[in-house]
PDB file of N, CA and C in Angstrom:
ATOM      1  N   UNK A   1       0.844  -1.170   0.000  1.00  0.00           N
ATOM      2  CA  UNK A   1       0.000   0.000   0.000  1.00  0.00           C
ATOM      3  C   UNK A   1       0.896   1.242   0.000  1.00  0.00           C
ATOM      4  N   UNK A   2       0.777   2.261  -0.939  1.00  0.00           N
ATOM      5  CA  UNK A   2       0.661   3.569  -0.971  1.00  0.00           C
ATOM      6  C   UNK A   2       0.579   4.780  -0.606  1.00  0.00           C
ATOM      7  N   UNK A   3       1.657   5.259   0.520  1.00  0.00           N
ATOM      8  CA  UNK A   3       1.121   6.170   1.125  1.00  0.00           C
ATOM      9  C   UNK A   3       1.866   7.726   0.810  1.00  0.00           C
ATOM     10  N   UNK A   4       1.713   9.134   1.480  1.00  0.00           N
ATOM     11  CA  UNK A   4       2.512  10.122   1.865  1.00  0.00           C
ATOM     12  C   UNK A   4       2.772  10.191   3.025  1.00  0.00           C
ATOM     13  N   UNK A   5       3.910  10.869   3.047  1.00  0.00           N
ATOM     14  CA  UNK A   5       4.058  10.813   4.448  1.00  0.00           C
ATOM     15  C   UNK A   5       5.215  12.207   4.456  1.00  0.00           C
ATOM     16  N   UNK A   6       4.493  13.418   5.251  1.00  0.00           N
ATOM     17  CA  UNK A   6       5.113  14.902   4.891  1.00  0.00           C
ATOM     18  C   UNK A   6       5.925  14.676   3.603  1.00  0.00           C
ATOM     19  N   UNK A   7       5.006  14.653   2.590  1.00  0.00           N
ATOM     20  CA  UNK A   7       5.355  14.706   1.499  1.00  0.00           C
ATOM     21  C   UNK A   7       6.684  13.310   0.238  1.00  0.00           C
ATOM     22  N   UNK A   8       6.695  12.641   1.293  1.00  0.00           N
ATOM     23  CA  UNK A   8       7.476  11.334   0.762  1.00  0.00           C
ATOM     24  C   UNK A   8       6.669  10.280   0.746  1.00  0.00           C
ATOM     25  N   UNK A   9       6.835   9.545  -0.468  1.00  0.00           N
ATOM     26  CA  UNK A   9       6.290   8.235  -0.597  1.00  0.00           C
ATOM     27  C   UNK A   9       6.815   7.502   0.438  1.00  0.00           C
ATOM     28  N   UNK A  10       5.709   6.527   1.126  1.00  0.00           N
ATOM     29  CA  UNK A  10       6.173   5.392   1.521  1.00  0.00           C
ATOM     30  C   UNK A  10       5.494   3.979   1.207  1.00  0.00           C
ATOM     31  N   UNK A  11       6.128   3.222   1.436  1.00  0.00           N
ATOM     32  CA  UNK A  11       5.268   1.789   0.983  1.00  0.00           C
ATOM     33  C   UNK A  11       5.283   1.073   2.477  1.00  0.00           C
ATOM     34  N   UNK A  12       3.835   0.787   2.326  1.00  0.00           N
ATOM     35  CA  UNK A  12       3.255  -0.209   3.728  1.00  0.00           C
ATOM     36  C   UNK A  12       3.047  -1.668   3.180  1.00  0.00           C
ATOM     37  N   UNK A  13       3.055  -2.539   4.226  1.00  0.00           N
ATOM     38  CA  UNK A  13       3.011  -3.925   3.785  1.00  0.00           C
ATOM     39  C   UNK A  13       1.681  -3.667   3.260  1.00  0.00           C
ATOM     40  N   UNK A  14       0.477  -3.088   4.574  1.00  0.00           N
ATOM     41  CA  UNK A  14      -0.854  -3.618   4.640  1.00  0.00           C
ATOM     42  C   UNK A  14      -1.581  -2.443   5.240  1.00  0.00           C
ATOM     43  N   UNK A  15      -2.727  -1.872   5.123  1.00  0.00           N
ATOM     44  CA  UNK A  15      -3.053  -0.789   5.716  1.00  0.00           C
ATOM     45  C   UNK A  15      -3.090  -1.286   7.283  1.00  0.00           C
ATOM     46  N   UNK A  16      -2.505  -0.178   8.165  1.00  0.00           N
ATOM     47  CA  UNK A  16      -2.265   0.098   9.729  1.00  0.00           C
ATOM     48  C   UNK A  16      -2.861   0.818  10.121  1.00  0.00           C
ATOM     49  N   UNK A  17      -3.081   1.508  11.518  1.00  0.00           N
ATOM     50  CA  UNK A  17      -3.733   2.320  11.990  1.00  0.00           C
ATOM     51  C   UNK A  17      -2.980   3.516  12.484  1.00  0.00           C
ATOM     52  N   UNK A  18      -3.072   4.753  12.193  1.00  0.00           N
ATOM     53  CA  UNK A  18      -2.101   5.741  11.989  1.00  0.00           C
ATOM     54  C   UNK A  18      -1.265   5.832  13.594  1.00  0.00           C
ATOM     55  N   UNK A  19      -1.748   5.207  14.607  1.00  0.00           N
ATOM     56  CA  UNK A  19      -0.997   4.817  15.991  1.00  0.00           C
ATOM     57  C   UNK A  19       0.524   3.976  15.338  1.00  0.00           C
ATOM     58  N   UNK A  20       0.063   2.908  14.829  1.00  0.00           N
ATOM     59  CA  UNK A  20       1.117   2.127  14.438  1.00  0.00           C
ATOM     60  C   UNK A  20       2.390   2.673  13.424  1.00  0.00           C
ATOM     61  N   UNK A  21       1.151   3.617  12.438  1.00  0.00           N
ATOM     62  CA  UNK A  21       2.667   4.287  11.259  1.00  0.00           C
ATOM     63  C   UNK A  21       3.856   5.257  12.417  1.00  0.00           C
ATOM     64  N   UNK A  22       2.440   5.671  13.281  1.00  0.00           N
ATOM     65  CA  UNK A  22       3.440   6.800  13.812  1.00  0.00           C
ATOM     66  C   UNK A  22       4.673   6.073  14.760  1.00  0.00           C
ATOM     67  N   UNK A  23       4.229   4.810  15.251  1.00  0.00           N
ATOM     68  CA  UNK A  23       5.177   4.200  16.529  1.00  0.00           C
ATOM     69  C   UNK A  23       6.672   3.415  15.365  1.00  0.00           C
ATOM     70  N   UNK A  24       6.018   3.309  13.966  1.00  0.00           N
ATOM     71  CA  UNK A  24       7.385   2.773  13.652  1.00  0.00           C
ATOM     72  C   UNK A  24       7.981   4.076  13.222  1.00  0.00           C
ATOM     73  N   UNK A  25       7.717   5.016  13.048  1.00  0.00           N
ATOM     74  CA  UNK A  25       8.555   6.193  12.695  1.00  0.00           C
ATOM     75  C   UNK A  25       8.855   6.895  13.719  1.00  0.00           C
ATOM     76  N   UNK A  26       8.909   6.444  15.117  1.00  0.00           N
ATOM     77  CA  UNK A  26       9.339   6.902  16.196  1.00  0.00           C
ATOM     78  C   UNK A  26       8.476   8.277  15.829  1.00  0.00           C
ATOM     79  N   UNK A  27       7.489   8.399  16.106  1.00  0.00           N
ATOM     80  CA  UNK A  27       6.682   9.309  16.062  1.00  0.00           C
ATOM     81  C   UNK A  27       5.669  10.045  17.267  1.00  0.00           C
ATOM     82  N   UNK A  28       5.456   8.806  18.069  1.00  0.00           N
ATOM     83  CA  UNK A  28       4.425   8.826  19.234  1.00  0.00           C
ATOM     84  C   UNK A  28       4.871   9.787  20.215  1.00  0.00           C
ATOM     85  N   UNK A  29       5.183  10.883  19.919  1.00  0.00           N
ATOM     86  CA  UNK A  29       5.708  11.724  21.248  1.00  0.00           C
ATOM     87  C   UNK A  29       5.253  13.061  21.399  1.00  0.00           C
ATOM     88  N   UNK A  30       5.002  13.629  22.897  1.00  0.00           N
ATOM     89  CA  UNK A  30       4.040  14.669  23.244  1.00  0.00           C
ATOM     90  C   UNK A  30       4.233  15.798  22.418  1.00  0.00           C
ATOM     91  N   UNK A  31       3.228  16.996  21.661  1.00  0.00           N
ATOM     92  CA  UNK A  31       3.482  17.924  21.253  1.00  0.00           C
ATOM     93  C   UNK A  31       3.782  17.345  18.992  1.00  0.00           C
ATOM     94  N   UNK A  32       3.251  16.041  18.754  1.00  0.00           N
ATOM     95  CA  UNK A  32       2.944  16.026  17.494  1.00  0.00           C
ATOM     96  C   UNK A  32       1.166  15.779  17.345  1.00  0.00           C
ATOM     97  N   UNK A  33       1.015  16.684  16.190  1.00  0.00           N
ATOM     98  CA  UNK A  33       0.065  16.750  15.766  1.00  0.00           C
ATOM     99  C   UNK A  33       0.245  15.888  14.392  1.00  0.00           C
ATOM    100  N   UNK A  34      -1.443  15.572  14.044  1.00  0.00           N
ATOM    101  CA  UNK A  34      -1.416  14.857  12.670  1.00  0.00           C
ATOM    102  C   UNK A  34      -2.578  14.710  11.715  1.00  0.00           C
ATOM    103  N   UNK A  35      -2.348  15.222  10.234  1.00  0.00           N
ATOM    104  CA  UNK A  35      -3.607  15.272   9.494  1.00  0.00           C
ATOM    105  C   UNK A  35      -3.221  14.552   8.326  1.00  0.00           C
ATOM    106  N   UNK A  36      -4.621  13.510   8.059  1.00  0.00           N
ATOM    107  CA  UNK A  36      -4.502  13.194   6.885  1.00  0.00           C
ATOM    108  C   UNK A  36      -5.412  13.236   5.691  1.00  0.00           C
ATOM    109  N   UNK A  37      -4.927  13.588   5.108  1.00  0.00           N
ATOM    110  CA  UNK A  37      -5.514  14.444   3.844  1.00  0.00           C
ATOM    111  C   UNK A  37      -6.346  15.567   3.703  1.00  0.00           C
ATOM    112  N   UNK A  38      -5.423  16.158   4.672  1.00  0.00           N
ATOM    113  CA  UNK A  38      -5.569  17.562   5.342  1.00  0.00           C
ATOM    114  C   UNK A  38      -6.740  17.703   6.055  1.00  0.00           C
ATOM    115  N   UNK A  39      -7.395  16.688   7.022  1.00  0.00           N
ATOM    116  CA  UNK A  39      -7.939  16.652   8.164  1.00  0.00           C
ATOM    117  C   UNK A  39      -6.993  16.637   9.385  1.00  0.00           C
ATOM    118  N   UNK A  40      -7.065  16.931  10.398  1.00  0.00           N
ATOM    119  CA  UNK A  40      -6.648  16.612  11.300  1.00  0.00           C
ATOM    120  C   UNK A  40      -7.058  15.956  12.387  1.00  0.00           C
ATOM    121  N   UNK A  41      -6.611  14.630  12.873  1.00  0.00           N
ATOM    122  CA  UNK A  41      -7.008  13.513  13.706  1.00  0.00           C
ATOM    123  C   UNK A  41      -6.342  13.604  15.362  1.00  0.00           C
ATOM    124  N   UNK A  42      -7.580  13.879  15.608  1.00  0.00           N
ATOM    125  CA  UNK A  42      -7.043  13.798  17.264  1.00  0.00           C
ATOM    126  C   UNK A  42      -6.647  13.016  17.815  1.00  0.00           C
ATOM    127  N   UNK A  43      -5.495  13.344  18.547  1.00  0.00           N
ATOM    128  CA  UNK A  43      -4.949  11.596  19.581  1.00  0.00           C
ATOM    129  C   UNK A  43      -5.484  11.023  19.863  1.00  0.00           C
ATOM    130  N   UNK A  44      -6.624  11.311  20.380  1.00  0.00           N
ATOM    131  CA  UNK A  44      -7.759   9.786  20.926  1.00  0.00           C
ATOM    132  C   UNK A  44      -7.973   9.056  20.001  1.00  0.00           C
ATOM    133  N   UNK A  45      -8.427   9.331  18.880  1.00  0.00           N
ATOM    134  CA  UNK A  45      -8.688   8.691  17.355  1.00  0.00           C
ATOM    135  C   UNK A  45      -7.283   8.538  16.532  1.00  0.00           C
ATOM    136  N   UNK A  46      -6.132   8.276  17.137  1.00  0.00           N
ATOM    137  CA  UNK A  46      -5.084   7.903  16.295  1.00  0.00           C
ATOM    138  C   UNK A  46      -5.406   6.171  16.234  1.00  0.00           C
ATOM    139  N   UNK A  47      -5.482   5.599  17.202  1.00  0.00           N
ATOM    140  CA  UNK A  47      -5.979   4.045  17.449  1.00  0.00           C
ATOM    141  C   UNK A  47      -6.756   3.319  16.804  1.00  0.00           C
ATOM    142  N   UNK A  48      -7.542   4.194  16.106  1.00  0.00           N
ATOM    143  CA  UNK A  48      -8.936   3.758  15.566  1.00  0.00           C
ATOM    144  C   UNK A  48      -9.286   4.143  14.305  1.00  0.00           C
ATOM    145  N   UNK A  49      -8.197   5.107  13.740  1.00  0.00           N
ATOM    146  CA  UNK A  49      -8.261   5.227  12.240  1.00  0.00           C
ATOM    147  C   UNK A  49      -7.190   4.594  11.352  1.00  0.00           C
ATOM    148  N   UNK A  50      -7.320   4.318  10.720  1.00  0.00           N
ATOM    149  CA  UNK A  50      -7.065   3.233   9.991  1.00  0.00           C
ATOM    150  C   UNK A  50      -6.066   3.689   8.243  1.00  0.00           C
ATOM    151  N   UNK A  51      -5.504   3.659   8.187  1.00  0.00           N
ATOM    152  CA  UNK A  51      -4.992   4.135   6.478  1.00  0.00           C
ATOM    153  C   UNK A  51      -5.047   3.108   5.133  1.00  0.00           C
ATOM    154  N   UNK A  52      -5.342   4.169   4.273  1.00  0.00           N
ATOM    155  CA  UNK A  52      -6.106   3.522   2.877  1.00  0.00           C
ATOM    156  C   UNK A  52      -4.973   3.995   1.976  1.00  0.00           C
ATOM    157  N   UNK A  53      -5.188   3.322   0.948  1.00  0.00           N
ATOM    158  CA  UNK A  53      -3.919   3.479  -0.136  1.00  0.00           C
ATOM    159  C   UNK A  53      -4.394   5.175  -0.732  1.00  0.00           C
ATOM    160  N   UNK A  54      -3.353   5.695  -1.119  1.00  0.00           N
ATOM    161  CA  UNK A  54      -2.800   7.078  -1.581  1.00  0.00           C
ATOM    162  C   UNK A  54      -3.048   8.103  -0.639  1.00  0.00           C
ATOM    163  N   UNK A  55      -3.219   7.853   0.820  1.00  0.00           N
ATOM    164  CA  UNK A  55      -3.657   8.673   1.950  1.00  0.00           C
ATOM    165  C   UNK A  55      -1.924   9.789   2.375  1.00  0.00           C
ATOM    166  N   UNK A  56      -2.902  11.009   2.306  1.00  0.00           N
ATOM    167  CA  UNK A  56      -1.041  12.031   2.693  1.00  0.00           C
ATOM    168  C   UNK A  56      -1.443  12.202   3.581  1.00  0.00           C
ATOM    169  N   UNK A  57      -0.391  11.753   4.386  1.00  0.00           N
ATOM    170  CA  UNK A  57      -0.160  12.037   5.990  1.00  0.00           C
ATOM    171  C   UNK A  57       0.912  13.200   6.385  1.00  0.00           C
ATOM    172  N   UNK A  58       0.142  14.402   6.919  1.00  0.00           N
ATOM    173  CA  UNK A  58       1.244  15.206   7.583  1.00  0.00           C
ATOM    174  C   UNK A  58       1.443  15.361   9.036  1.00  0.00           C
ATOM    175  N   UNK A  59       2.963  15.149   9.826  1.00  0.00           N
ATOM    176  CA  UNK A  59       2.865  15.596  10.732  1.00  0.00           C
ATOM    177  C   UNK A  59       3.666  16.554  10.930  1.00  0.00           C
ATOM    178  N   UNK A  60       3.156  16.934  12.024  1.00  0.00           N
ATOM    179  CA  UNK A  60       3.313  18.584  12.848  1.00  0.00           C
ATOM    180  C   UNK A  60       3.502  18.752  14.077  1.00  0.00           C
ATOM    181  N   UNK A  61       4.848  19.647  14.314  1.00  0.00           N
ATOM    182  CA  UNK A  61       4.861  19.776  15.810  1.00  0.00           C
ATOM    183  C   UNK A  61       5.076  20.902  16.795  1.00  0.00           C
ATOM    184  N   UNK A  62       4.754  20.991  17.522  1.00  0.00           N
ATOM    185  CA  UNK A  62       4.593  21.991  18.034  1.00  0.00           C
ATOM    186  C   UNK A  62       5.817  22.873  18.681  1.00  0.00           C
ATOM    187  N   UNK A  63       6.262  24.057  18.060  1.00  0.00           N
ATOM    188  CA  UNK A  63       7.415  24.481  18.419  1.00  0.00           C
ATOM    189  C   UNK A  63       7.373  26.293  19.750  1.00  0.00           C
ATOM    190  N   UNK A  64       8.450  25.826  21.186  1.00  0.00           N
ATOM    191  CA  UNK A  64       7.902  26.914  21.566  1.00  0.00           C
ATOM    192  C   UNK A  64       8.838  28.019  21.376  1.00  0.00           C
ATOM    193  N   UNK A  65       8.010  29.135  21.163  1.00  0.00           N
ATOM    194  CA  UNK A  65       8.749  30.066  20.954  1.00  0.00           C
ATOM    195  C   UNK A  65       8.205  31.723  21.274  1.00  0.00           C
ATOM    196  N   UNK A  66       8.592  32.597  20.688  1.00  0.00           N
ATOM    197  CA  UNK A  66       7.749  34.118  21.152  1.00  0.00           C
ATOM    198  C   UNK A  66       7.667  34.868  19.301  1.00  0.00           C
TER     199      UNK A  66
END
């Protein structure tokens, strides 16, 4: 399967649930945000949504500053 991912192809065995893309990309950590296909999915619902072939995934994080 087919995906984006901030703008790079990646190839998945099998569609996952965007919890899982994010834990193999060392991703799961406080202060990232994440939308796909320019929705944005709240942490509670990272577990439970699921990815489909040609889905762009962006993540985002939160930087502090003034």
């Amino acid at each position: 399967m087919q995906i984006r991912l901030n703008g790079e192809s990646l190839q998945l065995e099998s569609s996952c649930s965007l919890e899982a893309l994010l834990s193999t990309q060392n991703q799961l950590k406080a202060g990232v945000a994440v939308a796909i296909n320019q929705q944005v999915i709240p942490r509670s619902q990272w577990s439970h949504t699921f990815l489909s072939q040609h889905d762009d995934v962006d993540l985002f994080r939160a930087i502090a500053g003034g």
